[in-house]
N, C-alpha and C. Protein backbone atom coordinates (compact mmCIF):
# COMPACT_ATOMS: atom_id res chain seq x y z
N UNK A 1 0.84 -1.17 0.00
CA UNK A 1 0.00 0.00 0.00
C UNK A 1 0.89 1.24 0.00
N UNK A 2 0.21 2.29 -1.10
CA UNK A 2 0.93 3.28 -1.16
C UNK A 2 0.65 4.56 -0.01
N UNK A 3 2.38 5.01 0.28
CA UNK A 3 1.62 6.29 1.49
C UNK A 3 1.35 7.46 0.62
N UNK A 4 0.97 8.25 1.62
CA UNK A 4 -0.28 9.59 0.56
C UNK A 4 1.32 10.25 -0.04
N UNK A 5 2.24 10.37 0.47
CA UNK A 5 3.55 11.19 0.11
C UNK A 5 3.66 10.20 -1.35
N UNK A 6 3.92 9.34 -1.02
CA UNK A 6 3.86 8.52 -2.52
C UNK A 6 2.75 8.62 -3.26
N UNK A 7 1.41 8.42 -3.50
CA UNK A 7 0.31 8.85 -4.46
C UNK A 7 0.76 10.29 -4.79
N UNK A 8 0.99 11.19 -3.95
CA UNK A 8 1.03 12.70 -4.71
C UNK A 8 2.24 12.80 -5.08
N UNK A 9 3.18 11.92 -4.94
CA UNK A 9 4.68 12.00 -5.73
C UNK A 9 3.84 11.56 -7.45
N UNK A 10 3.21 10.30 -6.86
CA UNK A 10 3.42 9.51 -8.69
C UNK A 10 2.13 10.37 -9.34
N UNK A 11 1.02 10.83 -8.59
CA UNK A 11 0.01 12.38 -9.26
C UNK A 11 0.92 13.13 -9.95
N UNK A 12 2.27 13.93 -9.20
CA UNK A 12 2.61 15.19 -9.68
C UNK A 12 3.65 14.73 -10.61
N UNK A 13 4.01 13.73 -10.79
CA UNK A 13 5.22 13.18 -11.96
C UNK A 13 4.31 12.79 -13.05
N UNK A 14 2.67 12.07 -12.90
CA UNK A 14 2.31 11.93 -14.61
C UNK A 14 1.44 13.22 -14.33
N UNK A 15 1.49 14.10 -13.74
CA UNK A 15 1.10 15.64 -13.91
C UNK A 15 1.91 16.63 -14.93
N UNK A 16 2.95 16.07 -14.49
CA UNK A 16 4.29 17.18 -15.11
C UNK A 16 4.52 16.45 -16.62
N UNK A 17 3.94 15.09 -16.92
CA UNK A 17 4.49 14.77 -18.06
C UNK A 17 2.80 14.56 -19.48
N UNK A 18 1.79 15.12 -18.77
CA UNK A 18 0.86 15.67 -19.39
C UNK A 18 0.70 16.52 -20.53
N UNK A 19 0.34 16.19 -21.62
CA UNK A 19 0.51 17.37 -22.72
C UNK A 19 -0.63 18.58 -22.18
N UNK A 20 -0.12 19.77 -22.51
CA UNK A 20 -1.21 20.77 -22.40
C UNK A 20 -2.10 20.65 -23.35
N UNK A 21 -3.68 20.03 -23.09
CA UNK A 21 -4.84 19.83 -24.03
C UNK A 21 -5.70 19.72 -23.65
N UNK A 22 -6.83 19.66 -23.66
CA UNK A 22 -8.22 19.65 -22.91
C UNK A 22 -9.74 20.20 -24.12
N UNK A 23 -10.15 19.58 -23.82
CA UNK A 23 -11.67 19.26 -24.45
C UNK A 23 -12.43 20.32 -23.76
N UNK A 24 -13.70 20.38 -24.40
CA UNK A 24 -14.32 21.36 -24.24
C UNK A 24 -15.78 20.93 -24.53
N UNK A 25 -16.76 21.54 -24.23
CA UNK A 25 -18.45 20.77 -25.18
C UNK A 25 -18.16 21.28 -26.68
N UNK A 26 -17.20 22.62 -27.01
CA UNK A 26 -17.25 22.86 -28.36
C UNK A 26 -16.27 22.33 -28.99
N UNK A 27 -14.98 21.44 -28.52
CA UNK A 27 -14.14 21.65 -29.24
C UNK A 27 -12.56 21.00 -28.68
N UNK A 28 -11.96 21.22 -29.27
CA UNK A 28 -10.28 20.78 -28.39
C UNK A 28 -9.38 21.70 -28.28
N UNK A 29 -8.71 22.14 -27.24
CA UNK A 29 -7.92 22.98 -27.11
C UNK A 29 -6.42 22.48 -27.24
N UNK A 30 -5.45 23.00 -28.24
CA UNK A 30 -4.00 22.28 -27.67
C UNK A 30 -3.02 23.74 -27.68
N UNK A 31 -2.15 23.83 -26.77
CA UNK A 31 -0.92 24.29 -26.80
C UNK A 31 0.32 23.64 -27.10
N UNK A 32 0.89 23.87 -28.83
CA UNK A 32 1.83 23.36 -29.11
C UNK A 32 3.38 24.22 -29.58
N UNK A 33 4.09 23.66 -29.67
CA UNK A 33 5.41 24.10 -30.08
C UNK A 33 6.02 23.23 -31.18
N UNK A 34 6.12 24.45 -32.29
CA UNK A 34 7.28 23.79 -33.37
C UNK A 34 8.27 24.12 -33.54
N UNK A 35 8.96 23.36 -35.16
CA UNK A 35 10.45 23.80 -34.99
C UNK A 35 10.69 24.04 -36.78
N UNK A 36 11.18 25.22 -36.68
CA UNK A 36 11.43 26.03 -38.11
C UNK A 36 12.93 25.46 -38.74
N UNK A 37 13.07 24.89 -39.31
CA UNK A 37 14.25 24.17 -39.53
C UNK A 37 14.78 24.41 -40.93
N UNK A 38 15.27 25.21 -41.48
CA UNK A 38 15.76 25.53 -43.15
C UNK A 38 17.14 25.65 -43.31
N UNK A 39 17.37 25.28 -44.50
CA UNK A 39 18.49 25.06 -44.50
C UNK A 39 18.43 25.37 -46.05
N UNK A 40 18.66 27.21 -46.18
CA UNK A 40 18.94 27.44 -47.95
C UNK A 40 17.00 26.96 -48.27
N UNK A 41 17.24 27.15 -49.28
CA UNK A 41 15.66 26.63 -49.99
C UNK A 41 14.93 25.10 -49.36
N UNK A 42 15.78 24.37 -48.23
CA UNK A 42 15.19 23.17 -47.70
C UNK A 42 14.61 23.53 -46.47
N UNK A 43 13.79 22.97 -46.50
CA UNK A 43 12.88 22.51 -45.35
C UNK A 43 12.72 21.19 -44.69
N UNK A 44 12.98 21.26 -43.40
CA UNK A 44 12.64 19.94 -42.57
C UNK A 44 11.33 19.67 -41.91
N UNK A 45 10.48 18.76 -42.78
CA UNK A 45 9.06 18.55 -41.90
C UNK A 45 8.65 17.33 -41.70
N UNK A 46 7.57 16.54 -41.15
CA UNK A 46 7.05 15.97 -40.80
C UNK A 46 5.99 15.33 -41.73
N UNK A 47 5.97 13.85 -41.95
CA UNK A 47 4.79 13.73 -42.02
C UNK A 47 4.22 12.06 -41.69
N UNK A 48 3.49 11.68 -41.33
CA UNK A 48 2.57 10.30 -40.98
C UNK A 48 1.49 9.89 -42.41
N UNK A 49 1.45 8.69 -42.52
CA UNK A 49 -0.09 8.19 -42.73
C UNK A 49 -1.23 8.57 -42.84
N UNK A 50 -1.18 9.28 -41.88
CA UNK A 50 -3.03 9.45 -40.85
C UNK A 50 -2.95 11.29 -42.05
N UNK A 51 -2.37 11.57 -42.79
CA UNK A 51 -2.50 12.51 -43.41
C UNK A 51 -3.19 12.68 -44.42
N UNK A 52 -3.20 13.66 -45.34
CA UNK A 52 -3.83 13.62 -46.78
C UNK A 52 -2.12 13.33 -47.32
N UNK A 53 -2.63 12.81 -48.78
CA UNK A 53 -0.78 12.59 -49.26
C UNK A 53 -0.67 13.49 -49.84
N UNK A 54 0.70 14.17 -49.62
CA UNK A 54 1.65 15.06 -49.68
C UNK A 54 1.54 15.97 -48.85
N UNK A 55 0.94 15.47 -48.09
CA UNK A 55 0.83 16.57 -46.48
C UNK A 55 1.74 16.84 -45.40
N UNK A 56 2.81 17.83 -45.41
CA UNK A 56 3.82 17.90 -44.36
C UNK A 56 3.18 18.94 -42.96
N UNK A 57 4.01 18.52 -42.13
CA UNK A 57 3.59 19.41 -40.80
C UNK A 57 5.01 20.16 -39.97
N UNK A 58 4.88 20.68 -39.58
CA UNK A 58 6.07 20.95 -38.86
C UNK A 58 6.62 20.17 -37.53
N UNK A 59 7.88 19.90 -37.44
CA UNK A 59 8.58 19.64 -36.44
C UNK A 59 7.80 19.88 -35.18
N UNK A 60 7.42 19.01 -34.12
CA UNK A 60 6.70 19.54 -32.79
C UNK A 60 6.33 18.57 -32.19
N UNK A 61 5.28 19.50 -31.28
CA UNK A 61 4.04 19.35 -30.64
C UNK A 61 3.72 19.91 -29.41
N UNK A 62 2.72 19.20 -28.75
CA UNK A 62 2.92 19.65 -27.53
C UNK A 62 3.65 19.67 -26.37
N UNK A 63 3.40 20.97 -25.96
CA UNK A 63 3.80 21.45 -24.24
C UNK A 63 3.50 20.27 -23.56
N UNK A 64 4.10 20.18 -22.49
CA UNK A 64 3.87 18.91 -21.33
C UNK A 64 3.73 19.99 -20.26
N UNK A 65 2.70 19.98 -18.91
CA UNK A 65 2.81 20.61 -18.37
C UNK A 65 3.81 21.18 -17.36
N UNK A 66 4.05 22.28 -17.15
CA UNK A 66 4.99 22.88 -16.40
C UNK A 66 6.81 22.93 -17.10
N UNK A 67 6.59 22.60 -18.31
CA UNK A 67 7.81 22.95 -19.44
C UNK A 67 7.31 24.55 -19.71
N UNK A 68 8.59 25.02 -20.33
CA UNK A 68 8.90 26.50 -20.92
C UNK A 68 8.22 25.96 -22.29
N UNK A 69 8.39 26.99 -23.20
CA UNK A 69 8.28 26.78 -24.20
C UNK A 69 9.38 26.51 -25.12
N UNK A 70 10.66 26.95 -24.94
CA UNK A 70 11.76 26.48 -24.95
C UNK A 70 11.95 24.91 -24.97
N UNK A 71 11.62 24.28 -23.56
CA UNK A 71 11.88 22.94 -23.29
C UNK A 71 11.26 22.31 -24.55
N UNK A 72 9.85 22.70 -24.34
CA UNK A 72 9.26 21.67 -24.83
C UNK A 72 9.71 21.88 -26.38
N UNK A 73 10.26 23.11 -27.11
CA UNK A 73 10.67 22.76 -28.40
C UNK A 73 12.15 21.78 -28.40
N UNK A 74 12.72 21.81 -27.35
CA UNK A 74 13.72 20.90 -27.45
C UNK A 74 13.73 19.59 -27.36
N UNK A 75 12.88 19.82 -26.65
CA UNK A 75 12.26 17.85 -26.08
C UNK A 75 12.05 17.33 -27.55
N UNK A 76 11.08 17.90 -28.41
CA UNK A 76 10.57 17.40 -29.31
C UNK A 76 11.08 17.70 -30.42
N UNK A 77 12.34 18.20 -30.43
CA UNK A 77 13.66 17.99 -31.04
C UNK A 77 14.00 16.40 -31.07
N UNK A 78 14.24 16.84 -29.76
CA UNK A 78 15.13 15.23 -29.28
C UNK A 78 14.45 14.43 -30.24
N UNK A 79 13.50 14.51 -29.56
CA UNK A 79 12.67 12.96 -29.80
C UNK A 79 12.37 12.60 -31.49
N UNK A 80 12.33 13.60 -31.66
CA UNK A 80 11.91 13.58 -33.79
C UNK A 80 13.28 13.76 -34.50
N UNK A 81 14.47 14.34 -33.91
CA UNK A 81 15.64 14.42 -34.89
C UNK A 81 16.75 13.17 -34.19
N UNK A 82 16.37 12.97 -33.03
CA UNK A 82 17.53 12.41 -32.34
C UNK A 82 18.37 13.52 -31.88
N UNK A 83 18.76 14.37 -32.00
CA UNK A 83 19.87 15.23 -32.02
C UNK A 83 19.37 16.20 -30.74
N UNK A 84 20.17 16.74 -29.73
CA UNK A 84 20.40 18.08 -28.83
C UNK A 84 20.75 19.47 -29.74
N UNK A 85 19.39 19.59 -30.20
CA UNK A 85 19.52 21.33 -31.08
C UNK A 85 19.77 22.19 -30.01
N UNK A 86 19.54 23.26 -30.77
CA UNK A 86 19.94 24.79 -30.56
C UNK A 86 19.24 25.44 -31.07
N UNK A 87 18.04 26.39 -30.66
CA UNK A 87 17.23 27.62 -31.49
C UNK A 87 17.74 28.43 -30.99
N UNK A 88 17.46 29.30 -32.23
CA UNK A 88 18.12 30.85 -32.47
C UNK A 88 16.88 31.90 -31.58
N UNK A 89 15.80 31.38 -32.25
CA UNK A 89 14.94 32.82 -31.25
C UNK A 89 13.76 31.77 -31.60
N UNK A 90 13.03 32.60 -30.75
CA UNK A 90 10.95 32.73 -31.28
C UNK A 90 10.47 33.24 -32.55
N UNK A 91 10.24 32.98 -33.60
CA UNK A 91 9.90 33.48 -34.31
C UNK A 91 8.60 33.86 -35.23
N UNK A 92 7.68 33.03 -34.37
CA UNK A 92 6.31 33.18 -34.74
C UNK A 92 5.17 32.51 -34.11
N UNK A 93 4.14 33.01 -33.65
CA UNK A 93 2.86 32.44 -32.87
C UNK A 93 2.09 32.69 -33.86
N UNK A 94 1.02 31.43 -33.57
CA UNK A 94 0.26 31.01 -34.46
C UNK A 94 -1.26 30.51 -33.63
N UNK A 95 -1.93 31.42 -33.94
CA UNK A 95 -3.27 30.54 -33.65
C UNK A 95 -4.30 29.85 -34.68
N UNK A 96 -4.60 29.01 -34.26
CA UNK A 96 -5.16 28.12 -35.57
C UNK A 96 -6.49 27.72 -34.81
N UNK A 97 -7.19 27.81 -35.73
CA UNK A 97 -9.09 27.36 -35.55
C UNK A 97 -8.94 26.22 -36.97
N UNK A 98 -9.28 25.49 -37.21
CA UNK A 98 -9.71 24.27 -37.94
C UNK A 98 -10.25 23.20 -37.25
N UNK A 99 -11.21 22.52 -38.14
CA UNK A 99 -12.13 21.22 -38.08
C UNK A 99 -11.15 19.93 -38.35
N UNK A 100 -10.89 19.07 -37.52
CA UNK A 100 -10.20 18.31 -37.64
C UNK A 100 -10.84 16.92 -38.89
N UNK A 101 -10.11 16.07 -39.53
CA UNK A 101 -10.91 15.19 -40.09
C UNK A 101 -12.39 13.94 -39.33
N UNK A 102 -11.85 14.21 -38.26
CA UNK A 102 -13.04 13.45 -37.25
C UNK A 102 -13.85 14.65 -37.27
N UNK A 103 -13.59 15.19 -38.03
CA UNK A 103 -15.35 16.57 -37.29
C UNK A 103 -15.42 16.97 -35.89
N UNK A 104 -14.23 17.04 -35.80
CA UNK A 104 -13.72 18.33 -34.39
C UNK A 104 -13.19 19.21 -34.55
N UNK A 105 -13.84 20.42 -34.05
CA UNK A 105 -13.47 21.83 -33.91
C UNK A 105 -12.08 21.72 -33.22
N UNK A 106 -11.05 22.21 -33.60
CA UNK A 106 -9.94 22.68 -32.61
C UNK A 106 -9.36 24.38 -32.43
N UNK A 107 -9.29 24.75 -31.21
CA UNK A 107 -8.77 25.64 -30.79
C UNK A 107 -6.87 25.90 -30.81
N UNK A 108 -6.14 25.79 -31.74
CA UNK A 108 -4.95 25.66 -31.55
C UNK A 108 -4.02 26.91 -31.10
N UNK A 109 -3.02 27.00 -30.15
CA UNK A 109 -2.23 27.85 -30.32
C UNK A 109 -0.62 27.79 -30.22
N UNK A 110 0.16 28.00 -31.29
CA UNK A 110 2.07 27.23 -31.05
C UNK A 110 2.63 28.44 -31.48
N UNK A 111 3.79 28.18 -30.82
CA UNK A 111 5.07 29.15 -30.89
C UNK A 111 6.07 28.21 -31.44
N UNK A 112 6.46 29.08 -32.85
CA UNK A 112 7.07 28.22 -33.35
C UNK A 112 8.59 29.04 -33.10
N UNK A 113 9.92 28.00 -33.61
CA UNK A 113 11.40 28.64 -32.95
C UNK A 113 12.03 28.12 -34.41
N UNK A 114 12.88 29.35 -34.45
CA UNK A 114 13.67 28.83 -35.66
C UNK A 114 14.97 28.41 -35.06
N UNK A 115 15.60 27.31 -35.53
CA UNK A 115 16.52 26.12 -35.31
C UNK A 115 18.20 26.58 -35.86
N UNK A 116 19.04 26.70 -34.73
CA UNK A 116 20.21 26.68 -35.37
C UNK A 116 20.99 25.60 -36.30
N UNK A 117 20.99 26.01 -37.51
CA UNK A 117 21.28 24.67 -38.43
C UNK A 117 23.15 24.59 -38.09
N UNK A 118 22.84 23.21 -37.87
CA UNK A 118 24.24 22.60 -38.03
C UNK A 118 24.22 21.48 -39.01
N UNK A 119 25.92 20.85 -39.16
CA UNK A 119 26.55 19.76 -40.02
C UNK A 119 25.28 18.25 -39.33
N UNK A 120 25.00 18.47 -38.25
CA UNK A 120 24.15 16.89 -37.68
C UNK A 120 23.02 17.37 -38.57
N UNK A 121 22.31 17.99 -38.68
CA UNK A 121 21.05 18.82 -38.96
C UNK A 121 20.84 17.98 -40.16
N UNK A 122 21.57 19.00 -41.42
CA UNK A 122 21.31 19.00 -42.46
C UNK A 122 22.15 17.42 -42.67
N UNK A 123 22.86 16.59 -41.99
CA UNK A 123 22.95 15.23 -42.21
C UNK A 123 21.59 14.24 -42.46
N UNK A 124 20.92 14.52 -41.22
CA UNK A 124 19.42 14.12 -40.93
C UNK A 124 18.87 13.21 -42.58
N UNK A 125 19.16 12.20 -42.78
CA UNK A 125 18.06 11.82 -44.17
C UNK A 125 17.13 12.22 -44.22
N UNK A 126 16.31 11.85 -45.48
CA UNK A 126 14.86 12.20 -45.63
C UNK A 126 14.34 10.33 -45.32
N UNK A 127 13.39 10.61 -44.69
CA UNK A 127 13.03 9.10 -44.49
C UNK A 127 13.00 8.65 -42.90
N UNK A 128 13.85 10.01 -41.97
CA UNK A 128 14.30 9.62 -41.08
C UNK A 128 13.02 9.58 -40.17
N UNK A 129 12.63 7.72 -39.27
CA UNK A 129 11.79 7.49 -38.35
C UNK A 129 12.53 8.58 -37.12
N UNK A 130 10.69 8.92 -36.66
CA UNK A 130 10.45 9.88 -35.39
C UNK A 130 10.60 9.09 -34.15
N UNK A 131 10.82 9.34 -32.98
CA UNK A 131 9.85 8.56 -31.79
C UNK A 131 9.00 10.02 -30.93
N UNK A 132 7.99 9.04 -30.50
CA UNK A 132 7.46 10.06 -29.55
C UNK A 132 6.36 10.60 -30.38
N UNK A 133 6.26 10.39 -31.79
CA UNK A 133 5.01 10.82 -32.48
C UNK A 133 3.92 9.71 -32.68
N UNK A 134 2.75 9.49 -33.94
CA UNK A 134 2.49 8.61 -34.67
C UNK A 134 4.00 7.22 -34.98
N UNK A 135 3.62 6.41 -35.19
CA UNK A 135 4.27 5.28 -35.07
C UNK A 135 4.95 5.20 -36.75
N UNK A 136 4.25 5.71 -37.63
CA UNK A 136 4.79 5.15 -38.95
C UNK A 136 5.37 7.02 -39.33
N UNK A 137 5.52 7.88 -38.40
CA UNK A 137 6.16 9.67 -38.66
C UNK A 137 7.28 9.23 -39.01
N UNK A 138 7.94 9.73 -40.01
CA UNK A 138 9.18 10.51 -40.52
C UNK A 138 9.69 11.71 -40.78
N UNK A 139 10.65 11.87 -40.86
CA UNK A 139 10.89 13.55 -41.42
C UNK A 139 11.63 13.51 -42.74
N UNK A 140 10.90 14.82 -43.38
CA UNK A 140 11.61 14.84 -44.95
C UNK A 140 12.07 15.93 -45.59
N UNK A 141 13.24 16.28 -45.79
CA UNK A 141 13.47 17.54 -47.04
C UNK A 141 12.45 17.46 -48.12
N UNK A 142 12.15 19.13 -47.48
CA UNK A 142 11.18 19.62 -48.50
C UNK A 142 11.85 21.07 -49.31
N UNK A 143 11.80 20.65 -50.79
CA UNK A 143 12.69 21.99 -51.68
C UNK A 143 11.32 22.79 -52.01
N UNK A 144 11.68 23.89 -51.15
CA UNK A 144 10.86 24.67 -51.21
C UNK A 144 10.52 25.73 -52.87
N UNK A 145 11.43 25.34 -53.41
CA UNK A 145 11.38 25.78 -54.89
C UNK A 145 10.31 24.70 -55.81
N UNK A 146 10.50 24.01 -55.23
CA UNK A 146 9.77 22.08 -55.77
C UNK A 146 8.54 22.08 -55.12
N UNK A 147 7.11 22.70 -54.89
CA UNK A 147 6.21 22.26 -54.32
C UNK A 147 5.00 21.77 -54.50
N UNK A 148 5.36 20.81 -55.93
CA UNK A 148 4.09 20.32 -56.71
C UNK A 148 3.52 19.35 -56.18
N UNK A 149 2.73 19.12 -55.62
CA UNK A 149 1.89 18.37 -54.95
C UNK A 149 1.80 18.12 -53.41
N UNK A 150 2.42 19.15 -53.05
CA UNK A 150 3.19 18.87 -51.34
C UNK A 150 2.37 20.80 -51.14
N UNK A 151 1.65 19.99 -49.54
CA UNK A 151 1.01 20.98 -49.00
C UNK A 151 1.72 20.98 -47.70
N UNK A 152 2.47 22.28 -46.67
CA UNK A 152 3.22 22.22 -46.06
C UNK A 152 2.18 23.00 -44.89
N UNK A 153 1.98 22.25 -43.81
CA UNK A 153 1.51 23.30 -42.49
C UNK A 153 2.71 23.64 -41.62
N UNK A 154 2.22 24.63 -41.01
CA UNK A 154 1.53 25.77 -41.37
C UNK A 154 1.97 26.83 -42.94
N UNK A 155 1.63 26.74 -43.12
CA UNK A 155 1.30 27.50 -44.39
C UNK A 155 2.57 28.39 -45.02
N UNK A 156 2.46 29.34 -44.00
CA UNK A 156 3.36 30.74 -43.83
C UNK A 156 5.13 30.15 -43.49
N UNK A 157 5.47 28.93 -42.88
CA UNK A 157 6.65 28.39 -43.64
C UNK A 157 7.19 28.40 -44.74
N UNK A 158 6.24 28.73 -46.08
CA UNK A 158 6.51 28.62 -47.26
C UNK A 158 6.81 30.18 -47.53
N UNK A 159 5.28 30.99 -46.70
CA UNK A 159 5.37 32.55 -47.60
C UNK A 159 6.59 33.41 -46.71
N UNK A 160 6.97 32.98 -45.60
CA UNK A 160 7.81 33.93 -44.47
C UNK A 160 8.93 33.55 -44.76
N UNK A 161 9.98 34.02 -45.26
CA UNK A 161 11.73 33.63 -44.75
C UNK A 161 12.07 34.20 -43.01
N UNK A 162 11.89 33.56 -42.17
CA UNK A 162 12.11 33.90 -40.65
C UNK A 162 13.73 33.96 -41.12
N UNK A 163 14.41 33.78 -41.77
CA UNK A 163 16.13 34.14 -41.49
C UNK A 163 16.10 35.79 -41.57
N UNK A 164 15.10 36.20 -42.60
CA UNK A 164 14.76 37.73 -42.98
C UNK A 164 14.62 38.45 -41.63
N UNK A 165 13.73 38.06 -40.81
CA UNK A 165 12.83 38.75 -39.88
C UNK A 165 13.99 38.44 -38.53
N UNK A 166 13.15 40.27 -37.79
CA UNK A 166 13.93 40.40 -37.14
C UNK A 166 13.01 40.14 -35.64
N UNK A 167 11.82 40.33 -35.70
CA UNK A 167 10.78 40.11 -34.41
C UNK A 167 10.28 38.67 -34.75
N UNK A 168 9.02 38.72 -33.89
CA UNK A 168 8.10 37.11 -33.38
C UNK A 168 6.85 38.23 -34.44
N UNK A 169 6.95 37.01 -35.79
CA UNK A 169 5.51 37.18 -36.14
C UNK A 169 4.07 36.08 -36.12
N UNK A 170 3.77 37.27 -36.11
CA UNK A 170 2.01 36.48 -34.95
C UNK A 170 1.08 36.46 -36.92
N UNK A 171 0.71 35.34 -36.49
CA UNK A 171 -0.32 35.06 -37.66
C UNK A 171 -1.52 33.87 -37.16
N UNK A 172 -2.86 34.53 -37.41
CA UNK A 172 -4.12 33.70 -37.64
C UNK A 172 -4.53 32.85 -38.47
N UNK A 173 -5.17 31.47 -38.51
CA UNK A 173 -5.71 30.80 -39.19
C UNK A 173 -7.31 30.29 -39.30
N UNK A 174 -7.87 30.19 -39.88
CA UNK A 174 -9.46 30.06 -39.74
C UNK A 174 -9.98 29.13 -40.63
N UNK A 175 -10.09 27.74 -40.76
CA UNK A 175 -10.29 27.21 -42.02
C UNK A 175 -9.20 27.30 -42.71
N UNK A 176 -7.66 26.75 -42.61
CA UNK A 176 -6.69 26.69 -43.58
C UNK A 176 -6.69 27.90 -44.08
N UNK A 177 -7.26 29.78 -44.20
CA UNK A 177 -6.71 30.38 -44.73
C UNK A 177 -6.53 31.63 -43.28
N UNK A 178 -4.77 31.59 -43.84
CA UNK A 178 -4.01 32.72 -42.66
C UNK A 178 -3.67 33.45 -43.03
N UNK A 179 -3.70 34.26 -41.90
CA UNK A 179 -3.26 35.83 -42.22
C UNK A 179 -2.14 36.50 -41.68
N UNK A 180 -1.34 37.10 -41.75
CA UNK A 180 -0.62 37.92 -40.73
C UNK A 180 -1.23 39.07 -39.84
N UNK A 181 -0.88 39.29 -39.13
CA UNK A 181 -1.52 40.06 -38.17
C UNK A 181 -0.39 41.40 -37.79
C-alpha cells in the first residue's frame, strides 16, 4: 500500500508529463510548439499516414505541463531528430481554428522557434523514423522551390523567410486560410 507522500509523488510526476490539451463541449484545445528548420531553400518537416498525401507538418508538438516553451521545443527535437539542437529565437505564434478530419473543432495555439542549423542537422536523411510521435512519422526535405503536390503546415513556412525577420511574427488561421496580423 501506497503512502499519501507517494500517491502525490506519482500524481505530480504523470502531472508534469501531461501534454497541455483539454476538451471542451465545443471543441479541443492544444498548446503546441514547433520547430522552423531551413536550410537554404530546404525545409525539414514531418509527415505520418493518418494525413492527406503530400501533407507535411512541422517539427513539434505539444507542451507537457509545467515545461517552458523552450523545453518543450527541445524535447521534441530530441525525440523527432535524435539530435540536442539549438534555437536561435521565437519566431512566430500562431493561432489556428480548424475542423479536424473526425469533425472536431480545434482551438490551436504554437510558438514556433527557428533552429540553429548545423553539419548533424542537415545530415538528418529524408526518411528519417520519429519517436514520440504517430508510429509510422518521418521527417523529410522539402525543396521549397519544388512544391508540386506537397502541402506544407503551417502554411506561412513557405510565404515567411524567418532568417529575414527580425521580431516574433504572430499570424491567424481560420479554415486553412491565414493571415498575418
Amino acid at each position: 500500500m501506497k503512502t499519501v507522500v507517494e500517491e502525490a509523488t506519482v500524481f505530480f510526476i504523470e502531472l508534469m508529463i501531461m501534454d497541455c490539451t483539454f476538451k471542451t463541449d465545443e471543441g479541443k484545445f492544444n498548446y503546441r510548439v514547433g520547430a522552423l528548420i531551413r536550410d537554404g531553400n530546404r525545409i525539414l518537416m514531418a509527415r505520418n499516414s493518418a494525413e492527406r498525401e503530400g501533407t507535411y507538418y512541422s517539427v513539434g508538438g505539444r507542451v507537457q505541463y509545467g515545461e517552458s516553451l523552450e523545453e518543450a521545443v527541445l524535447r521534441e527535437l530530441r525525440e523527432e531528430t535524435g539530435l540536442d539542437c539549438e534555437v536561435e529565437r521565437l519566431c512566430a505564434i500562431h493561432e489556428n481554428f480548424f475542423t479536424a478530419i473526425n469533425g472536431v473543432p480545434y482551438h490551436e495555439f504554437s510558438s514556433y522557434f527557428l533552429v540553429k542549423m548545423t553539419d548533424e542537422i542537415r545530415a538528418i536523411p529524408s526518411g528519417h523514423g520519429t519517436t514520440g510521435g504517430p508510429s509510422d512519422e518521418y521527417l523529410q526535405w522539402i525543396d521549397l522551390n519544388n512544391l508540386d503536390g506537397i502541402t506544407i503546415f503551417p502554411e506561412f513556412f513557405v510565404t515567411t523567410d524567418f532568417t529575414k525577420e527580425s521580431g516574433i511574427v504572430h499570424f491567424v488561421s481560420r479554415n486553412e486560410v491565414c493571415v498575418r496580423q
